[in-house]
Protein backbone atom coordinates (compact mmCIF):
# COMPACT_ATOMS: atom_id res chain seq x y z
CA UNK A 1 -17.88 -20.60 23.23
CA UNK A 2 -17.83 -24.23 24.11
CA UNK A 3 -15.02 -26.27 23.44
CA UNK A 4 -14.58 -30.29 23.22
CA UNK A 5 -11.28 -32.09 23.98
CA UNK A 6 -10.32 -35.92 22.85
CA UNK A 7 -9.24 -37.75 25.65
CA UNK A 8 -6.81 -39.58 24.01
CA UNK A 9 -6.13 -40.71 20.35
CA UNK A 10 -5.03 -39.42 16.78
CA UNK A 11 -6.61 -36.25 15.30
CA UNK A 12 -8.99 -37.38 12.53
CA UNK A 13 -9.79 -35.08 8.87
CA UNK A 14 -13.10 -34.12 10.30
CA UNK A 15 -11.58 -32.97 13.57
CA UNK A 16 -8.70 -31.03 11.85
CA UNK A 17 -10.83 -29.03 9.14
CA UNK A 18 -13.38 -28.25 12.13
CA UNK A 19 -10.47 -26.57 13.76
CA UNK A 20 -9.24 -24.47 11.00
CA UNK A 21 -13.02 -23.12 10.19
CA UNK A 22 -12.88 -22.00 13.48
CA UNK A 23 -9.26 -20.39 13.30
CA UNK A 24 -10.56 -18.57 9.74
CA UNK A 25 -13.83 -17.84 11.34
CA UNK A 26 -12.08 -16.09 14.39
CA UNK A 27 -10.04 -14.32 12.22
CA UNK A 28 -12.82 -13.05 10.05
CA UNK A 29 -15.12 -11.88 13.10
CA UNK A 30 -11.53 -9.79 13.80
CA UNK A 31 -10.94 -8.53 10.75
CA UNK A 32 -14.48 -8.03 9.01
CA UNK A 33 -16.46 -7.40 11.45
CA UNK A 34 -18.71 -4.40 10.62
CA UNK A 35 -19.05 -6.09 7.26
CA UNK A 36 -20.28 -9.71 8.73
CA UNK A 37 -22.84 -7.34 10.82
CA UNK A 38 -23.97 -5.65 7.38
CA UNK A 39 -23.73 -9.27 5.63
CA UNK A 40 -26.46 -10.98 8.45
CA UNK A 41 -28.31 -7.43 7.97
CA UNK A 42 -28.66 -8.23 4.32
CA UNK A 43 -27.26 -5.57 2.89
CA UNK A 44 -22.76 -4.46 2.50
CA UNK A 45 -21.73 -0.64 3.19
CA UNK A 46 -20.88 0.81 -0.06
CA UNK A 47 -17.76 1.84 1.06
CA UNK A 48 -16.35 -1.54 2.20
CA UNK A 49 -13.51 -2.99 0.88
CA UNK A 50 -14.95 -5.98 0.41
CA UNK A 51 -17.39 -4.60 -2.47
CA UNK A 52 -15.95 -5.55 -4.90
CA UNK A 53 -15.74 -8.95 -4.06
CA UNK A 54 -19.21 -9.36 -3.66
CA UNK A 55 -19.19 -11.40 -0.62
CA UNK A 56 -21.66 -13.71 1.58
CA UNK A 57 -22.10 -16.25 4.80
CA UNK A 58 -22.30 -19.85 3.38
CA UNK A 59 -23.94 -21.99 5.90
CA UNK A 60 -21.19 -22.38 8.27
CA UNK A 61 -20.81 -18.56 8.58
CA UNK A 62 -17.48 -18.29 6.78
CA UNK A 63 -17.02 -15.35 4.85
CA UNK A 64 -16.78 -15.76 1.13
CA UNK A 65 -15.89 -14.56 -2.67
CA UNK A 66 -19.27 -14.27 -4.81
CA UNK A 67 -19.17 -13.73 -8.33
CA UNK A 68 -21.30 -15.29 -11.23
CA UNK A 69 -19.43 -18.65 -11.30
CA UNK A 70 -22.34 -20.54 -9.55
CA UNK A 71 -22.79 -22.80 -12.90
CA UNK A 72 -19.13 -23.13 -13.86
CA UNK A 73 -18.43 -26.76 -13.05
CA UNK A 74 -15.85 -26.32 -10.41
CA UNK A 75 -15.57 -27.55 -6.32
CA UNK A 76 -17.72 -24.95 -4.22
CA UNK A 77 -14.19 -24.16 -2.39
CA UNK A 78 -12.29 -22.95 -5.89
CA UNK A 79 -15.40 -20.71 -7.22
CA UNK A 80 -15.88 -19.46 -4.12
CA UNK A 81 -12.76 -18.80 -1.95
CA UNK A 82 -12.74 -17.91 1.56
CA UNK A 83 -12.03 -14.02 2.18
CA UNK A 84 -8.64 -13.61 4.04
CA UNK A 85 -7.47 -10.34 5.67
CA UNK A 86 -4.17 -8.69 4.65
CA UNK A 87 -1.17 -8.47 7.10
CA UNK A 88 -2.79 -11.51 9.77
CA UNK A 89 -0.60 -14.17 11.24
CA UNK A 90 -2.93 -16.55 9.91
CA UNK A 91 -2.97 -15.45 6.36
CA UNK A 92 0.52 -15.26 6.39
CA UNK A 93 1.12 -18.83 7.67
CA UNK A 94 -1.19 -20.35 4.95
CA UNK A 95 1.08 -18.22 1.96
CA UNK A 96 4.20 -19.76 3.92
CA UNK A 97 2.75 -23.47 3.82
CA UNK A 98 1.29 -23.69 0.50
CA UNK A 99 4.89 -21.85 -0.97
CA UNK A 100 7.07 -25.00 0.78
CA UNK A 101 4.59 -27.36 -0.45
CA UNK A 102 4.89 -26.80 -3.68
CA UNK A 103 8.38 -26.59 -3.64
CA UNK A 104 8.91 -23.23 -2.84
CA UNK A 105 7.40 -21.94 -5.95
CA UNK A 106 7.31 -18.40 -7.62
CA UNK A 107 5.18 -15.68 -6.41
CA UNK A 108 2.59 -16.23 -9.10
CA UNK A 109 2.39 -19.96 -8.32
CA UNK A 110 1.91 -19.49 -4.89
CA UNK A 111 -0.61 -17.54 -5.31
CA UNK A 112 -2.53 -19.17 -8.02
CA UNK A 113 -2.37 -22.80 -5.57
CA UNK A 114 -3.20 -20.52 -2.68
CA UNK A 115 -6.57 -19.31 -4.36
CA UNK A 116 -7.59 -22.71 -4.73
CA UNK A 117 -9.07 -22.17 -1.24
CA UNK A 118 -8.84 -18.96 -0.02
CA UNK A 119 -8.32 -15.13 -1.49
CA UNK A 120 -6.30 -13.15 0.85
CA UNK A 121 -6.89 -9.43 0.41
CA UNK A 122 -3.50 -8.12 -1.33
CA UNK A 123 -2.62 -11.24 -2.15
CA UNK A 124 -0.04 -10.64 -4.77
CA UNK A 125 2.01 -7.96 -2.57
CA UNK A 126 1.56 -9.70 0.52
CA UNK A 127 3.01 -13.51 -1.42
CA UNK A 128 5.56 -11.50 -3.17
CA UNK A 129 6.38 -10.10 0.51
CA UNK A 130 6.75 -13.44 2.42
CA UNK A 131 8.70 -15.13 -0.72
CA UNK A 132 11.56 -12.46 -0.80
CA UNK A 133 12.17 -13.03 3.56
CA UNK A 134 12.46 -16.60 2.86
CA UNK A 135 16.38 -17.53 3.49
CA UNK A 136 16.44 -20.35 1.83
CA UNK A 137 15.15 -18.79 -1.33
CA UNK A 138 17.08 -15.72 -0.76
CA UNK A 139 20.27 -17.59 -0.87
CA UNK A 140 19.47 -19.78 -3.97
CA UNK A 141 18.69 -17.00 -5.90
CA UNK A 142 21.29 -16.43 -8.49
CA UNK A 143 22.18 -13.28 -10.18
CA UNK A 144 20.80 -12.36 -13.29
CA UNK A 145 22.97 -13.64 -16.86
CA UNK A 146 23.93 -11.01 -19.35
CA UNK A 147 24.17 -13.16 -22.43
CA UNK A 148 25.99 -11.86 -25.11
CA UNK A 149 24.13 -11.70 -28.42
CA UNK A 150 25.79 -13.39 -31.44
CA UNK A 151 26.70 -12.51 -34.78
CA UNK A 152 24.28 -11.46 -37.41
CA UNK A 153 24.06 -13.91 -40.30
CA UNK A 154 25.91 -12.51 -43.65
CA UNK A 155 22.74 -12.26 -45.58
CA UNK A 156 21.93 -9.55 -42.84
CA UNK A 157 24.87 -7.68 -43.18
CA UNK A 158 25.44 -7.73 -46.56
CA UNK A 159 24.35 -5.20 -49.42
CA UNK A 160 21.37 -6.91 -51.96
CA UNK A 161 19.16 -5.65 -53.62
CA UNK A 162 15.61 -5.29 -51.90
CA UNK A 163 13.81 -9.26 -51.32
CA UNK A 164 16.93 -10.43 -52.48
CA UNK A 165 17.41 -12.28 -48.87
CA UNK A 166 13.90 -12.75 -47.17
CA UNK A 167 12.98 -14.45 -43.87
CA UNK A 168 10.15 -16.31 -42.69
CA UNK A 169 8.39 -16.73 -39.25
CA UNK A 170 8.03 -20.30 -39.09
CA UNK A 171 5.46 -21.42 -36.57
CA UNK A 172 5.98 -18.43 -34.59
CA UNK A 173 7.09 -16.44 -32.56
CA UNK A 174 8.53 -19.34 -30.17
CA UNK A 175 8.56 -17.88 -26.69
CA UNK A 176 11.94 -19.21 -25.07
CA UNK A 177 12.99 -18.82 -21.36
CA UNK A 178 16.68 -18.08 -20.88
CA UNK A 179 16.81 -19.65 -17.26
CA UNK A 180 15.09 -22.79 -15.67
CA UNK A 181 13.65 -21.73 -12.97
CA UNK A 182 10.44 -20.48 -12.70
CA UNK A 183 8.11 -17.24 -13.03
CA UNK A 184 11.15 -16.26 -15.51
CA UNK A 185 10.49 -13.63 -17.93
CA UNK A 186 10.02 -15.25 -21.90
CA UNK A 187 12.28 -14.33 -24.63
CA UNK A 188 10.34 -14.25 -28.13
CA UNK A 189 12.41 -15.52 -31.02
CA UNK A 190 12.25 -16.33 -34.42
CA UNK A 191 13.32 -19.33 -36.76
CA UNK A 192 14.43 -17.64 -39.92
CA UNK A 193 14.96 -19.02 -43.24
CA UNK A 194 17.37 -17.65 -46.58
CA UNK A 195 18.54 -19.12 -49.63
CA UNK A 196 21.11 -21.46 -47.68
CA UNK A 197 18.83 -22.72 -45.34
CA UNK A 198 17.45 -22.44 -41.53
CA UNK A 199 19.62 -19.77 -39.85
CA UNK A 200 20.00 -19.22 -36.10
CA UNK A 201 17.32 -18.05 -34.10
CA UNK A 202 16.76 -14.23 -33.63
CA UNK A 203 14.92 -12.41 -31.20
């Protein structure tokens, strides 16, 4: 393998993206192997992992999601990501990057940005694995709130006869989150109305 230096000068796009298709392809000829061999022999083991995935070799011998999005109007890079293995220094450093540039976003985030480009085997334990041994987000994660719920309307509690009170979903269910930071679960509540008039929401 033949390798050419600069002698002097700034690294330019063309040089940097030549250098990670050769980190990736590295890894790859590591990782996946015995499925690149069955890949240039024209035909996957049936018991690979990567089935499922139904992989190829684009031109520059980079190893590659298939599918049927060939037609779906999309860059070549999104519809067809490049194969990652699970548990590699590389893969790992690529979750790490993408999760600081994007301001240390949730685990689903991440992952969704990361998949713009490549699809790391296990992606969603191995993301949710590198997020939780980040300090810095370890430390700014609060502690859950318990929110106490708050009184029922009268015209819940009190005895009437039946439809004498009714309520109405109106435009709903509105999906609420109870905290502002992201990848937060949704509370579902309703707007309810009575014969006085728009009561407080309830889940």
């Amino acid at each position: 393998m033949r390798f050419r230096y600069r002698a002097a000068g700034l690294l330019t796009v063309e040089e940097m993206q030549r250098a990670e298709q050769r980190i990736i392809k590295m890894v790859q000829s590591t990782a996946f192997e015995k499925d690149i061999k069955d890949l240039e022999a024209g035909r996957l083991h049936p018991k690979s992992q990567l089935r499922s995935l139904a992989p190829f070799l684009d031109e520059k011998g980079l190893l590659r999601v298939g599918g049927r999005l060939q037609k779906l109007k999309l860059p070549f890079a999104q519809k067809h990501s490049i194969v990652l293995p699970k548990d590699n220094h590389v893969t790992n450093l690529i979750i790490r990057e993408t999760h600081v540039r994007y301001h240390h976003a949730g685990i689903t985030a991440t992952l969704y940005n990361v998949r713009q480009a490549y699809w790391p085997i296990d992606g969603r334990n191995t993301t949710r694995k590198i997020i939780r041994r980040y300090v810095r987000c370890f430390r700014i994660n609060p502690p859950a709130v318990d929110y106490t719920m708050g009184n029922l309307p009268a015209t819940r509690v009190t005895a009437a006869r039946p439809f004498y009170n009714c309520g109405v979903d109106y435009c709903g269910p509105f999906y609420v989150k109870e905290r502002r930071f992201r990848n937060r679960a949704r509370v579902k509540v309703l707007l309810e109305f009575n014969d006085v008039g728009l009561a407080a929401p309830t889940r």
